[in-house]
Protein backbone atom coordinates (compact mmCIF):
# COMPACT_ATOMS: atom_id res chain seq x y z
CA UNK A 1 -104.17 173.45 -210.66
CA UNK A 2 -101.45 175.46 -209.49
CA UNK A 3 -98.56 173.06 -208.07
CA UNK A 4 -98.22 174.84 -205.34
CA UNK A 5 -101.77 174.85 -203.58
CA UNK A 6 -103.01 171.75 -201.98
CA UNK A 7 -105.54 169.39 -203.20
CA UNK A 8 -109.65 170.84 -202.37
CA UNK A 9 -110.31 167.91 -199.34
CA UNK A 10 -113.07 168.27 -196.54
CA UNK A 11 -109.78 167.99 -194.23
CA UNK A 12 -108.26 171.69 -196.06
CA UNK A 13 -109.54 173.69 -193.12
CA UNK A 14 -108.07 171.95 -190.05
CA UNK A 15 -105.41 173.46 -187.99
CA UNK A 16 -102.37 171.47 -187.83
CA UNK A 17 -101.75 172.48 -184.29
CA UNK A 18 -104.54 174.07 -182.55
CA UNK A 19 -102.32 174.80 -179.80
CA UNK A 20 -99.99 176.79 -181.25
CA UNK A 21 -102.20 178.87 -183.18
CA UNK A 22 -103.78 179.81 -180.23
CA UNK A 23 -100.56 180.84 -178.76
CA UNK A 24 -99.30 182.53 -181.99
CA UNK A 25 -102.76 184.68 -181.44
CA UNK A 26 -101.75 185.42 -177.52
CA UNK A 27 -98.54 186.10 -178.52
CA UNK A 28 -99.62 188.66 -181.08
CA UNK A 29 -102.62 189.82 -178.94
CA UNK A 30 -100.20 190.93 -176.44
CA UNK A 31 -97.84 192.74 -178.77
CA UNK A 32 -101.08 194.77 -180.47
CA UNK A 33 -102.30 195.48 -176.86
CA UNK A 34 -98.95 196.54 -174.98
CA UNK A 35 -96.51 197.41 -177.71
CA UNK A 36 -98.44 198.96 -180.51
CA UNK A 37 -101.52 200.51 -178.54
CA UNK A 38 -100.02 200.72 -175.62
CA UNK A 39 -103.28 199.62 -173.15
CA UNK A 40 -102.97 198.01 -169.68
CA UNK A 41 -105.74 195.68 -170.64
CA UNK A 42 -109.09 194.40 -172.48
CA UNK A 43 -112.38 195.14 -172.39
CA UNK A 44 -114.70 192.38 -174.41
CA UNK A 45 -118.33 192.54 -175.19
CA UNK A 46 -119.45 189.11 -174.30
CA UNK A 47 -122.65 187.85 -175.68
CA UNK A 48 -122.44 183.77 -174.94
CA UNK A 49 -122.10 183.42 -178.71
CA UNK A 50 -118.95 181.36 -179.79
CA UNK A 51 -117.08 183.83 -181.57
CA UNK A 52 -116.93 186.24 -178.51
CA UNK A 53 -116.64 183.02 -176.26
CA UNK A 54 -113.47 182.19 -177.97
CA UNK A 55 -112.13 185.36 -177.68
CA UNK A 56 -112.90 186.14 -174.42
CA UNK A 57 -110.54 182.82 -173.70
CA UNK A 58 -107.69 183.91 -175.72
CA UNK A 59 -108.33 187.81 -174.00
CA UNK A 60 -108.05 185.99 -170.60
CA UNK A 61 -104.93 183.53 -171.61
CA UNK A 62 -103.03 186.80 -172.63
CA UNK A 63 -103.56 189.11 -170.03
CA UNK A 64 -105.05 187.39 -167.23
CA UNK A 65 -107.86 187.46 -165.76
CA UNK A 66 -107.10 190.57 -163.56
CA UNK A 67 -106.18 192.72 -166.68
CA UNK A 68 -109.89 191.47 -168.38
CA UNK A 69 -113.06 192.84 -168.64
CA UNK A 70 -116.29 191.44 -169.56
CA UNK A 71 -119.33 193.59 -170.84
CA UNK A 72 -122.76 191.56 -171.13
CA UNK A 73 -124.67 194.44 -173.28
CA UNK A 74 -128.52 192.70 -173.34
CA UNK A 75 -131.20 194.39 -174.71
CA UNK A 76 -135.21 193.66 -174.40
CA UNK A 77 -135.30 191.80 -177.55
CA UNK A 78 -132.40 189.77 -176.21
CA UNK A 79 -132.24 185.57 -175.73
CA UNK A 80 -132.00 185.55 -171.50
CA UNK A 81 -129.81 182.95 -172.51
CA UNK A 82 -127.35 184.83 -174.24
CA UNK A 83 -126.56 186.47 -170.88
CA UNK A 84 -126.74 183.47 -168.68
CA UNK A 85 -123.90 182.08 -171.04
CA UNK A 86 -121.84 184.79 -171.10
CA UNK A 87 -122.09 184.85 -166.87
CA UNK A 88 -121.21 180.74 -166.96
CA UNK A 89 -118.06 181.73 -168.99
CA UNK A 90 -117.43 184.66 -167.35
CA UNK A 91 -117.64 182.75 -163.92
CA UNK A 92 -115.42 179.53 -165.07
CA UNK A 93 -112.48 181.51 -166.57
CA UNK A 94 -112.77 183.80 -163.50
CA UNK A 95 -113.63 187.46 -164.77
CA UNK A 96 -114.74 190.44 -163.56
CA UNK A 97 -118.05 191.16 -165.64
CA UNK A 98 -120.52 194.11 -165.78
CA UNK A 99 -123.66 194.31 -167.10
CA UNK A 100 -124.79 197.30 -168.78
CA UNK A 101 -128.90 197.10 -170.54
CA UNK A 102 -129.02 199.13 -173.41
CA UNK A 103 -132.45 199.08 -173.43
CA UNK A 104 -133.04 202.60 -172.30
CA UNK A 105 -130.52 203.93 -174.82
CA UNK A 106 -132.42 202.41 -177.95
CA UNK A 107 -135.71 203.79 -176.57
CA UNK A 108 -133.88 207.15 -176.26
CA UNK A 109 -132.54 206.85 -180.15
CA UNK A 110 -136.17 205.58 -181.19
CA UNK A 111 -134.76 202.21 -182.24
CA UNK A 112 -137.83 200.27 -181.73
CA UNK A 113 -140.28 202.91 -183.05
CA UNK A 114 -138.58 203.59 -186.00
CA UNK A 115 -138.14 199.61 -186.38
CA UNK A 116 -141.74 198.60 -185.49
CA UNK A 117 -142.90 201.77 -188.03
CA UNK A 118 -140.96 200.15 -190.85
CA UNK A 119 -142.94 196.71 -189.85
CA UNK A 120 -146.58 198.11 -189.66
CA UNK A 121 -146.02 199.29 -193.47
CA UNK A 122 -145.60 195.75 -194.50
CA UNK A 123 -148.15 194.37 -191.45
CA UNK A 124 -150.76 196.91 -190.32
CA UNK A 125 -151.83 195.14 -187.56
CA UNK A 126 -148.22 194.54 -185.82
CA UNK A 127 -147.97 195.12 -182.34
CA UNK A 128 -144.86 194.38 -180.62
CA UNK A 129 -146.47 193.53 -177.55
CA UNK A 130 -148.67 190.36 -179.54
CA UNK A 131 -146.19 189.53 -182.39
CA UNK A 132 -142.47 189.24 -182.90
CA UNK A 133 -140.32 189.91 -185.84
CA UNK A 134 -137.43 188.90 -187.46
CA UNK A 135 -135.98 189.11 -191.33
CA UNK A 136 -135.52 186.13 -193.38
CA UNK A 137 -133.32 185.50 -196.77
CA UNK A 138 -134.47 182.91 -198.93
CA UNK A 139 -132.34 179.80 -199.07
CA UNK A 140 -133.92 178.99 -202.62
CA UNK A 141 -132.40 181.84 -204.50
CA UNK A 142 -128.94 180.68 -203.78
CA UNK A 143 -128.05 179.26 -207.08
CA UNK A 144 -130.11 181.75 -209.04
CA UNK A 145 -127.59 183.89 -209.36
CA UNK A 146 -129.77 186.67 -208.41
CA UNK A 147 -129.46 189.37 -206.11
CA UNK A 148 -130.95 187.70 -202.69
CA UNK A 149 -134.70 188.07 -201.48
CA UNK A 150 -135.81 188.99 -198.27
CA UNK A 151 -139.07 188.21 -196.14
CA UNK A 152 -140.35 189.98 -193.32
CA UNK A 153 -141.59 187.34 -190.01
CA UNK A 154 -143.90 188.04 -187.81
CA UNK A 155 -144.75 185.51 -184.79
CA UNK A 156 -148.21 185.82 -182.71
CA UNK A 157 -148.19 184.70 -179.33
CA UNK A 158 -149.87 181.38 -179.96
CA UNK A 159 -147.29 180.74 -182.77
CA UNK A 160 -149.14 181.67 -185.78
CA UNK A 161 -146.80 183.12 -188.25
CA UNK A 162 -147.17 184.76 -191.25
CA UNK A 163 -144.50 186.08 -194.27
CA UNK A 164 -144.40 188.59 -196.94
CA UNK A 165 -141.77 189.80 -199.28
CA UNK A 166 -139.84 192.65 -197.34
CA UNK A 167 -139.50 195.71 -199.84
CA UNK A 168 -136.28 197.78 -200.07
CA UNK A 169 -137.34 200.90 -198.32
CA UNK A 170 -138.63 198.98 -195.28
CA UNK A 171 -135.97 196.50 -195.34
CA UNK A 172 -133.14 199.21 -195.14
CA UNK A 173 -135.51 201.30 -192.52
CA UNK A 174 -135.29 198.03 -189.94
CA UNK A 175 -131.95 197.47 -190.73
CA UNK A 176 -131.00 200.65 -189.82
CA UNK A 177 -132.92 200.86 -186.59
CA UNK A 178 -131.56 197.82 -185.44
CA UNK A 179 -127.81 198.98 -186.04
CA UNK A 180 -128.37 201.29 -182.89
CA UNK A 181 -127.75 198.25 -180.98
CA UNK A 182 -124.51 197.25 -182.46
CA UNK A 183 -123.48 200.57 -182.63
CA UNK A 184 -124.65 201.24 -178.71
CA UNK A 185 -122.82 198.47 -177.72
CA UNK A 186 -119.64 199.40 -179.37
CA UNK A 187 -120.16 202.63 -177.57
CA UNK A 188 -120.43 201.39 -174.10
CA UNK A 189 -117.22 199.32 -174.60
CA UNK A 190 -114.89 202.12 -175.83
CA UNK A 191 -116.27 203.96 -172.32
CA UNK A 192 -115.49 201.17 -169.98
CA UNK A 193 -112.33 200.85 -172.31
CA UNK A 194 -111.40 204.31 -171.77
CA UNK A 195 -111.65 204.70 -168.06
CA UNK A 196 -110.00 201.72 -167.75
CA UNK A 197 -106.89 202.73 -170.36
CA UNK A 198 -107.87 199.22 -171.44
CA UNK A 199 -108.34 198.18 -176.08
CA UNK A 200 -111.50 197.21 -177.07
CA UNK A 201 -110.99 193.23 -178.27
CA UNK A 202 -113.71 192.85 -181.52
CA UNK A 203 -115.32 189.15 -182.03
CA UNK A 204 -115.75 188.80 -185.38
CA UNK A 205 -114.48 185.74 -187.38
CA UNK A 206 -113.14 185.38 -190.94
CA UNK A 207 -116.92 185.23 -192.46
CA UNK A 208 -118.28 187.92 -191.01
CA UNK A 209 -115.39 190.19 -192.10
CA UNK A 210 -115.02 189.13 -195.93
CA UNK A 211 -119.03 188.90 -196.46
CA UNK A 212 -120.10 192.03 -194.63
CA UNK A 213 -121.86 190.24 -191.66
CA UNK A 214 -121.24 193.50 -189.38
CA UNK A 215 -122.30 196.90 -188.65
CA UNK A 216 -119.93 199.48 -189.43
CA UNK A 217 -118.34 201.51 -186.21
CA UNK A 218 -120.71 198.64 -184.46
CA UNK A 219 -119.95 195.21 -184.11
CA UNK A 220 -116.89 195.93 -186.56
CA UNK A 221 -115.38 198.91 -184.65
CA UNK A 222 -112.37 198.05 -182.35
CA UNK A 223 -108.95 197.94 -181.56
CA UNK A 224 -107.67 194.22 -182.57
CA UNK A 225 -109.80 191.70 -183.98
CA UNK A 226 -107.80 188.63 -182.86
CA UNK A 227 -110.20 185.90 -184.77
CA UNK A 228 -111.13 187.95 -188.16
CA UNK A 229 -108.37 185.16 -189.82
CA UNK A 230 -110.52 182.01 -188.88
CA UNK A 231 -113.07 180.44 -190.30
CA UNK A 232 -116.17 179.34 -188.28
CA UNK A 233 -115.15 175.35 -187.89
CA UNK A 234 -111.60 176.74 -186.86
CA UNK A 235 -113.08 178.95 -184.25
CA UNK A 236 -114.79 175.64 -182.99
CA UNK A 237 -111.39 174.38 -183.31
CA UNK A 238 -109.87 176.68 -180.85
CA UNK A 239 -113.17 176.69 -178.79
CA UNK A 240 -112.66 172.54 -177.76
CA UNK A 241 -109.02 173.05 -177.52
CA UNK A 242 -109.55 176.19 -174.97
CA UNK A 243 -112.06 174.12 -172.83
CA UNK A 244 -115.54 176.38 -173.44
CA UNK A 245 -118.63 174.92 -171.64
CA UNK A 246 -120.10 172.65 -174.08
CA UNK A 247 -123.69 174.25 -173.77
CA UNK A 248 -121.95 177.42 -176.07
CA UNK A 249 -120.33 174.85 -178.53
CA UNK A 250 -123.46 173.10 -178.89
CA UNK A 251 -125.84 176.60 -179.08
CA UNK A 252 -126.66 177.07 -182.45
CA UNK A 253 -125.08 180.58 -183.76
CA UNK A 254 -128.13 183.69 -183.60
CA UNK A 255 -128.31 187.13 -185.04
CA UNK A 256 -129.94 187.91 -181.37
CA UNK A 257 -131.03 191.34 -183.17
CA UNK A 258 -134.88 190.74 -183.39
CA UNK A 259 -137.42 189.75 -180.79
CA UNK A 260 -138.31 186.07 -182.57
CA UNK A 261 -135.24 183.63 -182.76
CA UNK A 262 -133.10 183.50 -185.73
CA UNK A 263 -130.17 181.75 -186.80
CA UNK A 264 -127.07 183.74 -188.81
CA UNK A 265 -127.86 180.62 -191.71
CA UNK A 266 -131.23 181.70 -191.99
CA UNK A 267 -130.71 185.82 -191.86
CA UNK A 268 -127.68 185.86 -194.00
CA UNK A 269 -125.21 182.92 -194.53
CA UNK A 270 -127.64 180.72 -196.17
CA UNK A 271 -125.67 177.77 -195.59
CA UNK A 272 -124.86 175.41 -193.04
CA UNK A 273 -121.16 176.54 -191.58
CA UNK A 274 -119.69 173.35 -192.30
CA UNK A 275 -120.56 173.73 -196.06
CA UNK A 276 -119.59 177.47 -196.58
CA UNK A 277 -116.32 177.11 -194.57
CA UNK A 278 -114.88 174.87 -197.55
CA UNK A 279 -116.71 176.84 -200.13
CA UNK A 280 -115.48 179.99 -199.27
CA UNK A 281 -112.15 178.48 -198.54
CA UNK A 282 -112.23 177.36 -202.45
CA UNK A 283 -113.74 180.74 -203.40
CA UNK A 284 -110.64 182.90 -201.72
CA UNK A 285 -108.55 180.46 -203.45
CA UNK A 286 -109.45 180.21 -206.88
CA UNK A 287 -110.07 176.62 -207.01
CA UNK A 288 -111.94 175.35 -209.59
CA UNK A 289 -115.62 174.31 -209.33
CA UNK A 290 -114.85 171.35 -211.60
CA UNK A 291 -112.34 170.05 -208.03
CA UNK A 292 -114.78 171.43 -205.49
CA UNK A 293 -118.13 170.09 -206.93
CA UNK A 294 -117.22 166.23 -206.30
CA UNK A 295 -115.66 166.68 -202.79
CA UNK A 296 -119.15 168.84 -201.54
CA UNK A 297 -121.30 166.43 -203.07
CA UNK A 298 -122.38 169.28 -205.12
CA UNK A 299 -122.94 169.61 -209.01
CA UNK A 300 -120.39 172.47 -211.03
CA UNK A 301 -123.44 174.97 -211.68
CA UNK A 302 -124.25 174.78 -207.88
CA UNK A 303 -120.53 175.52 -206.70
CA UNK A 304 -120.28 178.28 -209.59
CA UNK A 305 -123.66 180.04 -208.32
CA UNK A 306 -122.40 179.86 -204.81
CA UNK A 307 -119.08 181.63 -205.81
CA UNK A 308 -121.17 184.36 -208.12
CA UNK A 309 -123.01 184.60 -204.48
CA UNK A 310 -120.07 185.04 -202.72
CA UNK A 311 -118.22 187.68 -205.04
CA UNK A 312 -121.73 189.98 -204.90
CA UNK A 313 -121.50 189.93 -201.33
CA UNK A 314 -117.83 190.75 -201.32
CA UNK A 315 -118.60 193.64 -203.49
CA UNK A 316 -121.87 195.25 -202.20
CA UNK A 317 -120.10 195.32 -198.67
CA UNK A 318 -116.89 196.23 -199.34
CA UNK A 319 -117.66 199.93 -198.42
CA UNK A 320 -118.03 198.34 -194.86
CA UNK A 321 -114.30 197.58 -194.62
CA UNK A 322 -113.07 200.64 -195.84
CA UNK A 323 -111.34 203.56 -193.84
CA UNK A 324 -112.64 206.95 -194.03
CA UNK A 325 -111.50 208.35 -197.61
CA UNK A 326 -109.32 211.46 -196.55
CA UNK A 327 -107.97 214.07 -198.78
């Protein structure tokens, strides 16, 4: 091991001083906002979700609450507790928030239609109005070192659910539909930013970045991304130290993309955060599976199949992070 890089502990991942890395993010929030892009203020799409809780706080604790704006962006497949939870935070920190349904919008681009078509050619008998949907990745492929597997969910109305392999056509069909709402969200906050000569503050954490977990000029389009650095447990971190409502630090991290429930684990992580934090921590940093295997309780195959895991989805969504290729 290099003599330089610390021993692989569970411990590796927790701040020092929670404190001042929040204020070393104001600090730099407030350069990036005022200095660089010269805005008066922020505009935040909040969804009651941790990340954008989080951020939200560190938004407010820069610019204060009269330089803030909160945009609660639901949508009829929506949890109604996503926007109840972004209103509670809203309301304690003491911001201004508007709500703007997109629901109209995605009708208008065909969102759902061109979703529920891609559905019916794996389910005939779908109807949106009896079943919901959601996409599933199997767990059980993780150390297989194969490319992963998806399933296609749907959920009657008395709870009966069935699964079937979700082929590539349909798969990217769905996934494309459903990017209108990202993508229709991101659009809504660059127009309240705009009137309002205010940057648009992105959400997403250090996972989400690196492995892809966004939709390009969506959920990954704005101005500063003041959290991309962090990894989930440190944006829980931040999120005790700020004072968020325990109800979001307890609420178990969605997709809140399709109508039935489903967590980011079972969509796309595939692992508890806990676990992939350190993982991914030992992936960025070339430790050696031989170090990490003991301290995760894991065995050296299992660590090196999560790292081939992680370097395939580094790779197939690296096209996500990259600027427009100019001449």
């Amino acid at each position: 091991m290099n003599q330089n890089k610390k021993a692989f502990t569970k411990e590796i991942l927790q701040l020092e001083d929670v404190g001042a890395e929040c204020n070393r993010i104001v600090r730099k929030l407030s350069d990036d906002v005022y200095n660089r892009l010269h805005r008066n203020g922020a505009v935040v799409g909040i969804s009651g979700g941790i990340d954008s809780s989080v951020t939200f706080a560190l938004v407010v604790k820069t610019f204060g609450a009269d330089n803030v704006l909160g945009i609660i962006l639901p949508e009829k497949d929506s949890s109604s507790n996503s926007a109840l939870f972004a209103q509670k935070l809203a309301d304690n920190i003491g911001v201004k928030t508007i709500t703007e349904n997109i629901t109209g919008a995605l009708q208008g681009l065909g969102c759902y239609q061109r979703r529920d078509e891609a559905v019916r050619t794996v389910f005939p008998e779908y109807n949106p109005v009896i079943y919901k949907m959601k996409i599933g990745i199997k767990t059980s492929g993780l150390y297989s070192n194969l490319p992963p597997l998806f399933s296609l969910v749907i959920i009657d109305d008395k709870g009966n659910e069935q699964s079937k392999r979700l082929p590539a056509a349909e798969m990217r069909q769905i996934e494309a539909a459903s990017n209108f709402k990202q993508r229709c969200r991101m659009a809504m906050l660059y127009y309240h930013a705009e009137r309002m000569h205010y940057a648009v503050i992105g959400t997403p954490n250090r996972h989400e970045v690196a492995q892809g977990f966004f939709v390009k000029y969506g959920d990954g389009g704005a101005d500063v991304m003041p959290i991309a650095h962090l990894y989930k447990t440190q944006v829980y971190q931040l999120a005790r130290h700020l004072g968020i409502p325990q109800e979001i630090i307890d609420r178990t991290p969605t997709t809140d993309t399709y109508s039935a429930e489903q967590t980011q684990e079972e969509f796309f992580y595939q692992l508890p955060f806990a676990q992939m934090d350190l993982l991914w921590y030992a992936f960025e940093n070339k430790y050696n599976p031989d170090e990490v295997a003991p301290v995760m309780e894991m065995t050296v195959d299992q660590v090196r199949s999560i790292f081939v895991n992680f370097e395939r989805k580094f790779k197939t969504t690296e096209y996500l992070r990259m600027e427009p290729i100019r001449e």
